[in-house]
Protein backbone atom coordinates (compact mmCIF):
# COMPACT_ATOMS: atom_id res chain seq x y z
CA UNK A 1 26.99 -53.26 -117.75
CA UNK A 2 27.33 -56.79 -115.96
CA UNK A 3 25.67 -57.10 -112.12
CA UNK A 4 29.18 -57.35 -111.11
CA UNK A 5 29.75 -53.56 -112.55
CA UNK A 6 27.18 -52.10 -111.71
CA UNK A 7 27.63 -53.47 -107.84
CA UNK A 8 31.03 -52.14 -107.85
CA UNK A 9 30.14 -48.93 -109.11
CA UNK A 10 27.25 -48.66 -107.10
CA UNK A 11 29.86 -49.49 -104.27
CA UNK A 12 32.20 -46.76 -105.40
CA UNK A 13 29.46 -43.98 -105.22
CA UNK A 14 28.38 -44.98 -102.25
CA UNK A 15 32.43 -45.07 -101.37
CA UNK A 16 32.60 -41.36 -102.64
CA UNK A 17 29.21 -40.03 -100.66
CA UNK A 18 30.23 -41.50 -97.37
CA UNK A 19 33.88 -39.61 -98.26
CA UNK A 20 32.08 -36.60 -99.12
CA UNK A 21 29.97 -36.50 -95.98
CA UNK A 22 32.81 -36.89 -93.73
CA UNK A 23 34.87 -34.39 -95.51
CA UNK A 24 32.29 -31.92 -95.38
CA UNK A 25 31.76 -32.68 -91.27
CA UNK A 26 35.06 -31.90 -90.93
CA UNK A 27 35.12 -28.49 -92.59
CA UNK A 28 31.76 -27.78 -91.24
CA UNK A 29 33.54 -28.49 -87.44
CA UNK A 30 36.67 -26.63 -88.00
CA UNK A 31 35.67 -23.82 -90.09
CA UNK A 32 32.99 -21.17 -89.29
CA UNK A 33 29.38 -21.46 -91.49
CA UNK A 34 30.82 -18.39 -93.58
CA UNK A 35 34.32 -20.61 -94.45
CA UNK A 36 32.80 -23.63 -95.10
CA UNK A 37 30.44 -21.77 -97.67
CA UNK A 38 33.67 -20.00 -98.87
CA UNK A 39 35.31 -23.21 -99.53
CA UNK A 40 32.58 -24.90 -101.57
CA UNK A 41 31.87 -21.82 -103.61
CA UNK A 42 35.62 -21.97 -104.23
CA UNK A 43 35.46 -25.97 -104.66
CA UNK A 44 32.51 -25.09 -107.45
CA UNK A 45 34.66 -22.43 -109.34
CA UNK A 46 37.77 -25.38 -109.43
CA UNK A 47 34.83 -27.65 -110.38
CA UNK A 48 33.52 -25.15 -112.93
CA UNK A 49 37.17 -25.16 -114.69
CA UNK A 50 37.07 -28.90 -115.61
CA UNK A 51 34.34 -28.21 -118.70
CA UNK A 52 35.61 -26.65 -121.67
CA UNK A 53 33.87 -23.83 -122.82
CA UNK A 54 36.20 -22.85 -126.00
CA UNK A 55 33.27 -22.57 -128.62
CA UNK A 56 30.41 -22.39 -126.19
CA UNK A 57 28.37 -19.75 -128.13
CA UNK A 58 24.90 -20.42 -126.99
CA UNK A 59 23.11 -21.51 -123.61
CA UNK A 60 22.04 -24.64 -124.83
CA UNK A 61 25.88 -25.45 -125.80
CA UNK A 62 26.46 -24.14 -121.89
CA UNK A 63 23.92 -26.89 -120.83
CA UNK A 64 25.35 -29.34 -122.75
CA UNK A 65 28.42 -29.34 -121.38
CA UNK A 66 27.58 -28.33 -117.29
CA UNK A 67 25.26 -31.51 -117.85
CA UNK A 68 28.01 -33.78 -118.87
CA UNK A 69 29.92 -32.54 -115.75
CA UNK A 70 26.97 -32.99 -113.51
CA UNK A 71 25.88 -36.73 -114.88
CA UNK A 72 29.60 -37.87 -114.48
CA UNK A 73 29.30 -36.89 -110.65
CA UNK A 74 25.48 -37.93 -110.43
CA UNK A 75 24.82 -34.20 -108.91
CA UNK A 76 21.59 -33.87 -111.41
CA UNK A 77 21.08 -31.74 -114.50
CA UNK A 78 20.40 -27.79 -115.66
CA UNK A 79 18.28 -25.91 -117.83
CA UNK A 80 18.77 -22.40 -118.20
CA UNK A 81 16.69 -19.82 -119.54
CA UNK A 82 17.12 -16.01 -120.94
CA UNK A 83 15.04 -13.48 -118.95
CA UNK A 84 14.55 -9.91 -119.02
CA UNK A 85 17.20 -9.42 -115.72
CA UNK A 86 19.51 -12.16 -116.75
CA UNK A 87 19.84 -15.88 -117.44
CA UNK A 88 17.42 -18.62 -115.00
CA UNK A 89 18.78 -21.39 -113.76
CA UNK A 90 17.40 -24.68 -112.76
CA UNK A 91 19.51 -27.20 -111.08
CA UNK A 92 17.66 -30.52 -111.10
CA UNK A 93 17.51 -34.14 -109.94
CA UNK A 94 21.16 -33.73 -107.31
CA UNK A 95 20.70 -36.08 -104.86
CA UNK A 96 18.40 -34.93 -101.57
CA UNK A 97 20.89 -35.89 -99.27
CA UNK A 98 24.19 -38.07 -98.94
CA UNK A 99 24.75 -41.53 -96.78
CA UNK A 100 26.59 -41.09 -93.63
CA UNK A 101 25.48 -37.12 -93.80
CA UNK A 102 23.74 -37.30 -90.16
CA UNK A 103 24.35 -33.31 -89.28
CA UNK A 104 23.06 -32.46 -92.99
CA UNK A 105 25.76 -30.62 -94.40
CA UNK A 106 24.93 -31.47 -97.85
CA UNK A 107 22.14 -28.82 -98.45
CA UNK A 108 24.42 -26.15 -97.24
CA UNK A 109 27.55 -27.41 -99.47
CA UNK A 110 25.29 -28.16 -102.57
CA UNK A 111 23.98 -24.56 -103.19
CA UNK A 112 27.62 -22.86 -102.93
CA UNK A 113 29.16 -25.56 -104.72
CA UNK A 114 26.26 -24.94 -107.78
CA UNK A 115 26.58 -20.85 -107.51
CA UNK A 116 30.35 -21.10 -107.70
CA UNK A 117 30.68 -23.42 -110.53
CA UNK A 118 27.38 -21.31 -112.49
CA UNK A 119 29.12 -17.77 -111.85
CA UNK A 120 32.50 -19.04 -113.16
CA UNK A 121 31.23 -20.46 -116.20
CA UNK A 122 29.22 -17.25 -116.80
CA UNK A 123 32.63 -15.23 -115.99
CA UNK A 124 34.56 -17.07 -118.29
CA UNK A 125 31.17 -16.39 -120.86
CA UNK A 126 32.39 -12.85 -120.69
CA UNK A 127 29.73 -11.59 -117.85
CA UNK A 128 30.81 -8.53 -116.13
CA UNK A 129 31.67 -7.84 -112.40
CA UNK A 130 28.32 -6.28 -111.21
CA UNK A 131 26.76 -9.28 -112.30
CA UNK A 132 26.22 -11.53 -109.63
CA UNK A 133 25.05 -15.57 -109.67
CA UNK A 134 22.57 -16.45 -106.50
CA UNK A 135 20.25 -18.78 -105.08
CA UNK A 136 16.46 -17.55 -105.40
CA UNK A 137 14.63 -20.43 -104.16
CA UNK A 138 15.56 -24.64 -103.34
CA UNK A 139 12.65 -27.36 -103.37
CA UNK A 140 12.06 -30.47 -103.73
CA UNK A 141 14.62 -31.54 -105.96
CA UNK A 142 15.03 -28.72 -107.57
CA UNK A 143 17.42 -25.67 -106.76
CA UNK A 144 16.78 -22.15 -108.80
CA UNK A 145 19.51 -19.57 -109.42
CA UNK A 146 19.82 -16.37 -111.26
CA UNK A 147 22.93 -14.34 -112.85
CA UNK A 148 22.50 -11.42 -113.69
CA UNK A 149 21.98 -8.05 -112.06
C-alpha cells in the first residue's frame, strides 16, 4: 500500500469513527439508556447476518469467519473456548475509544453491539432459547462473554 493509500484510508476510518460517534450521541440523546442498548444489540444481530455460516461446523471455523468481519471494521478479534456451562468468549484488541466520542458512548454501544452479533451467530449455530449470550467482565482491551445457560 502506497503513503498516499494508506493516508486516505487512514482518513476514511477516521471519517467513519467521527460518523460513528456522532451517530451514537444522537441515539444516546434521543433514546433512553435501555433503547440505545436495544438498538445496538439489534445493530449487532444485522451485523451478525453479514458472515456466512453455511458449513461452519466447528468453533474455530466460527472464529474464522467473526474475525474476518471484525478485521474488515478494525473492531479487534475473538477466541472462543468450550466450557463445562457453555462456550467463552474473548473479544480482543476493539479500539478503547472513538475520535470525536467526548460523552463516551462507545463502551456502552461496543458490548451490545458484540452480545448481539455473538448470540445470533450462536442462534443460527442451532443454540436453543434458554440459552442466553452476556457480558461477564470488560478490561483493558479485552471484553469477555459467555453463551450458554
Amino acid at each position: 500500500m502506497s503513503a498516499r493509500e494508506r493516508a486516505a484510508s487512514s482518513a476514511f476510518g477516521h471519517g467513519l469513527a467521527i460518523l460513528t460517534a456522532m451517530t451514537a450521541a444522537e441515539i444516546f440523546t434521543q433514546a433512553s439508556a435501555e433503547q440505545a442498548h436495544g438498538f445496538y444489540l439489534a445493530t449487532g444481530r444485522r451485523l451478525a447476518t453479514i458472515v456466512d455460516l453455511t458449513d461452519v461446523q466447528e468453533l474455530d471455523d466460527l472464529a474464522a469467519r467473526a474475525n474476518a468481519l471484525w478485521s474488515g471494521c478494525g473492531l479487534g478479534h475473538v477466541e472462543f473456548e468450550a466450557v463445562d456451562t457453555g462456550i467463552r468468549i474473548l473479544h480482543r484488541g476493539a479500539p478503547a475509544a472513538l475520535d470525536g466520542d467526548r460523552a463516551g458512548h462507545w463502551a456502552q454501544l461496543l458490548p451490545a453491539l458484540l452480545v448481539g452479533a455473538y448470540d445470533t451467530w450462536f442462534r443460527q449455530l442451532g443454540s436453543g432459547p434458554a440459552l442466553t449470550t452476556r457480558i461477564l467482565r470488560e478490561g483493558g482491551d479485552t471484553i469477555e462473554l459467555h453463551h450458554g445457560g
